[in-house]
N, C-alpha and C. Protein backbone atom coordinates (compact mmCIF):
# COMPACT_ATOMS: atom_id res chain seq x y z
N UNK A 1 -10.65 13.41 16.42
CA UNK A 1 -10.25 13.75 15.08
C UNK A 1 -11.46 13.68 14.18
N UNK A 2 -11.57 14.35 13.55
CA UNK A 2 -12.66 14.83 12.33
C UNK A 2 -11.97 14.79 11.01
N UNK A 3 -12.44 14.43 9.88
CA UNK A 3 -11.93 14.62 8.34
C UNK A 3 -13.22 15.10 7.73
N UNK A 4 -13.11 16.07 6.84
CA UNK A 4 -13.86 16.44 5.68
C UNK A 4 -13.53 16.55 4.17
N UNK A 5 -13.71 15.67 3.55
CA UNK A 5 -13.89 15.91 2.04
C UNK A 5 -14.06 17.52 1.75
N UNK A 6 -13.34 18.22 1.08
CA UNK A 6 -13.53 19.94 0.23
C UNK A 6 -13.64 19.83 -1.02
N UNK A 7 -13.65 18.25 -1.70
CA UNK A 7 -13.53 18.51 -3.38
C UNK A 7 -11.91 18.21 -3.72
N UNK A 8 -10.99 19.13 -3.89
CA UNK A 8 -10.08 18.77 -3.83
C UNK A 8 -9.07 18.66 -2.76
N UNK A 9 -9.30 18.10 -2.10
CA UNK A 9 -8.73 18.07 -0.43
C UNK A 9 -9.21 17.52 0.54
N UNK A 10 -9.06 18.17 1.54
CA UNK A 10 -9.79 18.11 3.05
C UNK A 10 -9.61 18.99 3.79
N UNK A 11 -10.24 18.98 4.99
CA UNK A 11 -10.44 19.75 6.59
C UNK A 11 -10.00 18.97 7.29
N UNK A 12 -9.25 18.68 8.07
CA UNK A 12 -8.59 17.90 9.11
C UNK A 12 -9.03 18.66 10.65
N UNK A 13 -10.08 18.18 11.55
CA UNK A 13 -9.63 19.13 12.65
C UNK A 13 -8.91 17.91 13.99
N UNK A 14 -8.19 18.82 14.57
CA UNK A 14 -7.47 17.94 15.97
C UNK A 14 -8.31 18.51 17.13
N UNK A 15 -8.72 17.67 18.30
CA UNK A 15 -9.02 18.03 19.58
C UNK A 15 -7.97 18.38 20.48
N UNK A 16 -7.81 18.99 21.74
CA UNK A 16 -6.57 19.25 22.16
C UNK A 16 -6.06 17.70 22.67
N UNK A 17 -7.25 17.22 23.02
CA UNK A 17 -6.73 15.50 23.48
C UNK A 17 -6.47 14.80 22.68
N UNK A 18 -6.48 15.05 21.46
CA UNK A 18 -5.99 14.64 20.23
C UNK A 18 -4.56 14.62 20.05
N UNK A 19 -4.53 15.91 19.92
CA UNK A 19 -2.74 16.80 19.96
C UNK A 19 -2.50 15.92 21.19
N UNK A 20 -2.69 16.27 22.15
CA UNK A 20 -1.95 15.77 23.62
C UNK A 20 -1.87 14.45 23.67
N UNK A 21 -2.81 13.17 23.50
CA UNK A 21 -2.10 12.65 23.65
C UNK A 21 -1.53 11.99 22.40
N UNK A 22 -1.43 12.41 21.51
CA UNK A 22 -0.39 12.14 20.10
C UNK A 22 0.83 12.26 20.50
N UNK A 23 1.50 13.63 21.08
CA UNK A 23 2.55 14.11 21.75
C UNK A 23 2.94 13.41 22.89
N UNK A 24 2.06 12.26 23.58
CA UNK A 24 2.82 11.66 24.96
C UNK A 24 2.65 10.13 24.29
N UNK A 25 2.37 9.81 23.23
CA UNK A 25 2.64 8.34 22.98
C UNK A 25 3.63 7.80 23.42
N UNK A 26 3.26 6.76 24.07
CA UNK A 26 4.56 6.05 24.78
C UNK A 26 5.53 5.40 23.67
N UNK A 27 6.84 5.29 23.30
CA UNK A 27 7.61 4.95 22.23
C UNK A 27 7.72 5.85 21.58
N UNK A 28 6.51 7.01 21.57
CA UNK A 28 6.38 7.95 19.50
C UNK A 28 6.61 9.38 20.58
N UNK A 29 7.00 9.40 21.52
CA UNK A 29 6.32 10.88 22.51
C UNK A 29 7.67 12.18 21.73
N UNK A 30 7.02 13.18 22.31
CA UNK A 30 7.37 14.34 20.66
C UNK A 30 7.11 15.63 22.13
N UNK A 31 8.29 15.36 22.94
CA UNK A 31 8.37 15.73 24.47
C UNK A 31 8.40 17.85 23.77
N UNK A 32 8.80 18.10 23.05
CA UNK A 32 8.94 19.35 22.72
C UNK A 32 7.58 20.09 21.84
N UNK A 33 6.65 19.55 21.64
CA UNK A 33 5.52 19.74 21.19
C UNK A 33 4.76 21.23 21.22
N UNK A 34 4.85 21.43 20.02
CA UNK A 34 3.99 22.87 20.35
C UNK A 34 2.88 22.85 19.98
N UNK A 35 2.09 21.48 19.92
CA UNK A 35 0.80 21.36 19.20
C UNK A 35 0.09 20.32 20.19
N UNK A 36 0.89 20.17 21.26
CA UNK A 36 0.27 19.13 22.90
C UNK A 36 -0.58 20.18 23.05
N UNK A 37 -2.18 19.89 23.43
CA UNK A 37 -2.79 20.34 24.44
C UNK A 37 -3.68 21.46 23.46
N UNK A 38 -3.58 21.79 22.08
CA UNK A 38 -4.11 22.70 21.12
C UNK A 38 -5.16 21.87 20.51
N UNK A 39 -6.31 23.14 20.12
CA UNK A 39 -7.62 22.20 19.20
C UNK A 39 -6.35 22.72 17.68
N UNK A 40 -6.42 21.94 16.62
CA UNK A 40 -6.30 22.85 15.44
C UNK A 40 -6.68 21.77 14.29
N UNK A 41 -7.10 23.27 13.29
CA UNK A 41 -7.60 22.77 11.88
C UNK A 41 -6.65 23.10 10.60
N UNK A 42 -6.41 22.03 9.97
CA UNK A 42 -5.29 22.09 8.80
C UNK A 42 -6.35 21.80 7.50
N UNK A 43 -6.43 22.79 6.42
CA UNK A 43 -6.62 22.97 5.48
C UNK A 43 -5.99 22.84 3.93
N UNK A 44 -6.04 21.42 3.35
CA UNK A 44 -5.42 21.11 2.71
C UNK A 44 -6.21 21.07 1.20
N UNK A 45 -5.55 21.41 0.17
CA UNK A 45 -6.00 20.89 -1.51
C UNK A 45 -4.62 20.52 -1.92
N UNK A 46 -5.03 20.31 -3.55
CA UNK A 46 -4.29 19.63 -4.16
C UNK A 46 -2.48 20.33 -4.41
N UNK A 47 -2.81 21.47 -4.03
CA UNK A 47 -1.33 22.68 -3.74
C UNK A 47 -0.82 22.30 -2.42
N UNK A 48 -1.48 21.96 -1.51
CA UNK A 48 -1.05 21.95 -0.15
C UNK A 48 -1.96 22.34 1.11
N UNK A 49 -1.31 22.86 2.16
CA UNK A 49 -1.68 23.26 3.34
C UNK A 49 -2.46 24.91 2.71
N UNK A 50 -3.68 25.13 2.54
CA UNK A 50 -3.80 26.42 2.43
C UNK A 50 -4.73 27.34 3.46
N UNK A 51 -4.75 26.62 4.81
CA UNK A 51 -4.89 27.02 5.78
C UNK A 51 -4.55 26.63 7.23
N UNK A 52 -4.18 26.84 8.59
CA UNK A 52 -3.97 26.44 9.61
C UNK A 52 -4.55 27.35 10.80
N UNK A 53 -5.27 26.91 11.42
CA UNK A 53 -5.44 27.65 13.09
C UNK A 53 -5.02 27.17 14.11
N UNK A 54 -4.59 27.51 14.93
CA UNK A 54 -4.76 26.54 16.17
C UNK A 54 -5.69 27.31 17.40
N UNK A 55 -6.17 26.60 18.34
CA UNK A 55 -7.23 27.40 19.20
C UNK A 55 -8.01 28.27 18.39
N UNK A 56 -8.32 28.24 17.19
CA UNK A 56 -8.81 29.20 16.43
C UNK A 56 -8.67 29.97 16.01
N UNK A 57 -7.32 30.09 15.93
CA UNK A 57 -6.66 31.55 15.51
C UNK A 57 -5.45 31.32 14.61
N UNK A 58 -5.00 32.52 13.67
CA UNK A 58 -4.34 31.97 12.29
C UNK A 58 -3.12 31.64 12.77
N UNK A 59 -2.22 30.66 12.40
CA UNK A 59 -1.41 30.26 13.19
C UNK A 59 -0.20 31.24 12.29
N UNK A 60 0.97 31.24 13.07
CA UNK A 60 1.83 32.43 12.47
C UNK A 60 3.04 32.30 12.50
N UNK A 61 3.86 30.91 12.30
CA UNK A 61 4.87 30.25 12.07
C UNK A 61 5.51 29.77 13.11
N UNK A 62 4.06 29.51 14.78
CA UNK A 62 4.70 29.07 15.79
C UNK A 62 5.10 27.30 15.98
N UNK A 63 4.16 26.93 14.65
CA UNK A 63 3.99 25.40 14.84
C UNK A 63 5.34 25.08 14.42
N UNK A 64 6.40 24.02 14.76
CA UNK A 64 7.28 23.53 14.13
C UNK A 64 6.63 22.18 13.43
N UNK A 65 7.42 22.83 11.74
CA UNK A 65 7.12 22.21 10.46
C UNK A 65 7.05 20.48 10.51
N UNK A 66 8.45 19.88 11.41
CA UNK A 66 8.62 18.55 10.91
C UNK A 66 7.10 17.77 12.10
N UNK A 67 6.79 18.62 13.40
CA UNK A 67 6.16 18.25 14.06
C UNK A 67 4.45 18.10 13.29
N UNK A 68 4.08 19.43 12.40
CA UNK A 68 2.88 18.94 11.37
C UNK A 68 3.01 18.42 10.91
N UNK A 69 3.76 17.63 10.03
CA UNK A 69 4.00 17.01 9.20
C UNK A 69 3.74 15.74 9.77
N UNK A 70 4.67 15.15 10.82
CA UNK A 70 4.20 14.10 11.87
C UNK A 70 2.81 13.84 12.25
N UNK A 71 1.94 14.79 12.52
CA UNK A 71 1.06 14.59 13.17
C UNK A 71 -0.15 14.33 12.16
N UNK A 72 0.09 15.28 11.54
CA UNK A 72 -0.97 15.48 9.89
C UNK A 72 -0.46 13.54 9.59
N UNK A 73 0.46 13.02 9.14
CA UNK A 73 0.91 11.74 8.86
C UNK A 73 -0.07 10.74 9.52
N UNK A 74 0.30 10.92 11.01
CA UNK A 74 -0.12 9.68 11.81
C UNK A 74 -1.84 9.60 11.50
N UNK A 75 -2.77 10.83 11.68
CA UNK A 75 -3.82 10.87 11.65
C UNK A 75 -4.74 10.62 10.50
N UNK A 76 -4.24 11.30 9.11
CA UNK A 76 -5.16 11.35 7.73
C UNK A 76 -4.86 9.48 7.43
N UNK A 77 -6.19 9.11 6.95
CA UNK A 77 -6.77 7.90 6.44
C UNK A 77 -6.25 7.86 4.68
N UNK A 78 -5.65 6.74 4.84
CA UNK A 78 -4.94 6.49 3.28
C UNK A 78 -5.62 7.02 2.18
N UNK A 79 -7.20 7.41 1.99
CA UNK A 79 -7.74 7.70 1.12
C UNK A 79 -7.38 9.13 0.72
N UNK A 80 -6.90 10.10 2.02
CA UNK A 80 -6.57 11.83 1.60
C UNK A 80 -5.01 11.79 1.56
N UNK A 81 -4.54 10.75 1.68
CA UNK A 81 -2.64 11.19 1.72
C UNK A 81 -2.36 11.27 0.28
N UNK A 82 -2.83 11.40 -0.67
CA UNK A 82 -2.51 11.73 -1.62
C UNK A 82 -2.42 13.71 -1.69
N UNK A 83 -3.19 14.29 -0.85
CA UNK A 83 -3.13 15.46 -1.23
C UNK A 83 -1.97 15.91 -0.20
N UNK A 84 -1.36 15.08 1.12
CA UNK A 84 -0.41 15.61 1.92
C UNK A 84 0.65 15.71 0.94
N UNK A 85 1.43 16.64 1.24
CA UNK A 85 2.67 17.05 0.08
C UNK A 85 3.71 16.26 0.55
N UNK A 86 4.10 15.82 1.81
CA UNK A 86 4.93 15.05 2.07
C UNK A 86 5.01 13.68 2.26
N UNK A 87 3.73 12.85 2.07
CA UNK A 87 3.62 11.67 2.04
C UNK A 87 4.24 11.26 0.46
N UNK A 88 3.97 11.74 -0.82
CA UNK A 88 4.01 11.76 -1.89
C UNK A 88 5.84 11.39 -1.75
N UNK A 89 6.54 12.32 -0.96
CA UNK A 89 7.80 12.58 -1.40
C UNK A 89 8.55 11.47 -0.63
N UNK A 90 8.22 11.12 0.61
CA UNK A 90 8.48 10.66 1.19
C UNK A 90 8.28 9.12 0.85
N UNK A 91 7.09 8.59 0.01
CA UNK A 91 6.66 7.67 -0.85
C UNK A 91 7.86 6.70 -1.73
N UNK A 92 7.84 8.31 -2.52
CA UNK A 92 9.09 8.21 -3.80
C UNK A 92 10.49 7.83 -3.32
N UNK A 93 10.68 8.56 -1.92
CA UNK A 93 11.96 8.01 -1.12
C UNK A 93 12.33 6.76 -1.06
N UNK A 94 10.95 6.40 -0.53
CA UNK A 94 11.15 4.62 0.16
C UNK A 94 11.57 4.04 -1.13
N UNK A 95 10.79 4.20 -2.28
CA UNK A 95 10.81 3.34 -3.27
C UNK A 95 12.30 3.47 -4.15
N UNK A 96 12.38 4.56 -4.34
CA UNK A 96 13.88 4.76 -4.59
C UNK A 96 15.07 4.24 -3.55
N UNK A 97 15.09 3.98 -2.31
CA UNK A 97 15.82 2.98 -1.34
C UNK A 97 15.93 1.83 -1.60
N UNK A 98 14.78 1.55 -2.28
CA UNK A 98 14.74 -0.33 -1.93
C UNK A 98 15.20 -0.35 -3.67
C-alpha cells in the first residue's frame, strides 16, 4: 500500500497482494471479492472518489461499492479519512447511537 498527499486529498494505490490478502483475512474474509488479486488506484479530494483503475484501466462499475468502501476504510491512515465520504457519515452514525 502506497498513500500520496494531492493537496486536497490523496492517491491511494493497492498491490494485488494487498487486495488479496485483505479479501482472505481470517475473521474479516470478503469470500466474493472483486478486488482479490487486482493492483488498483483510488483517487480521492475533498468531493470524493474522482478517480479509480484497477490493473490500470478505468474501472466501469465492476467494483462492488460496499466492498471499496471496506477496503479504502481498513487501509487510509486517520490523517486522510477525513476526505473518505463515508467515514464522515458513518462517524456521525456512531455518535448519534450512543
Amino acid at each position: 500500500m502506497q498513500i500520496k498527499s494531492n493537496g486536497s486529498g490523496y492517491t491511494l494505490w493497492l498491490s494485488a497482494t494487498d487486495t488479496y490478502n485483505w479479501a482472505q483475512t481470517p475473521g474479516k474474509r470478503w469470500p466474493c471479492s472483486t478486488l482479490s488479486g487486482n493492483r488498483c488506484c483510488i483517487v480521492v479530494d475533498s468531493n470524493g472518489i474522482c478517480d479509480l483503475t484497477v490493473n490500470g484501466q478505468c474501472e466501469e462499475g465492476q467494483i462492488d461499492c460496499s466492498e471499496l468502501c471496506a477496503i479504502v476504510t481498513d487501509f487510509i491512515p486517520a490523517e486522510y479519512r477525513r476526505y473518505w465520504p463515508v467515514w464522515e457519515s458513518a462517524t456521525l452514525a456512531s455518535a448519534a447511537a450512543e
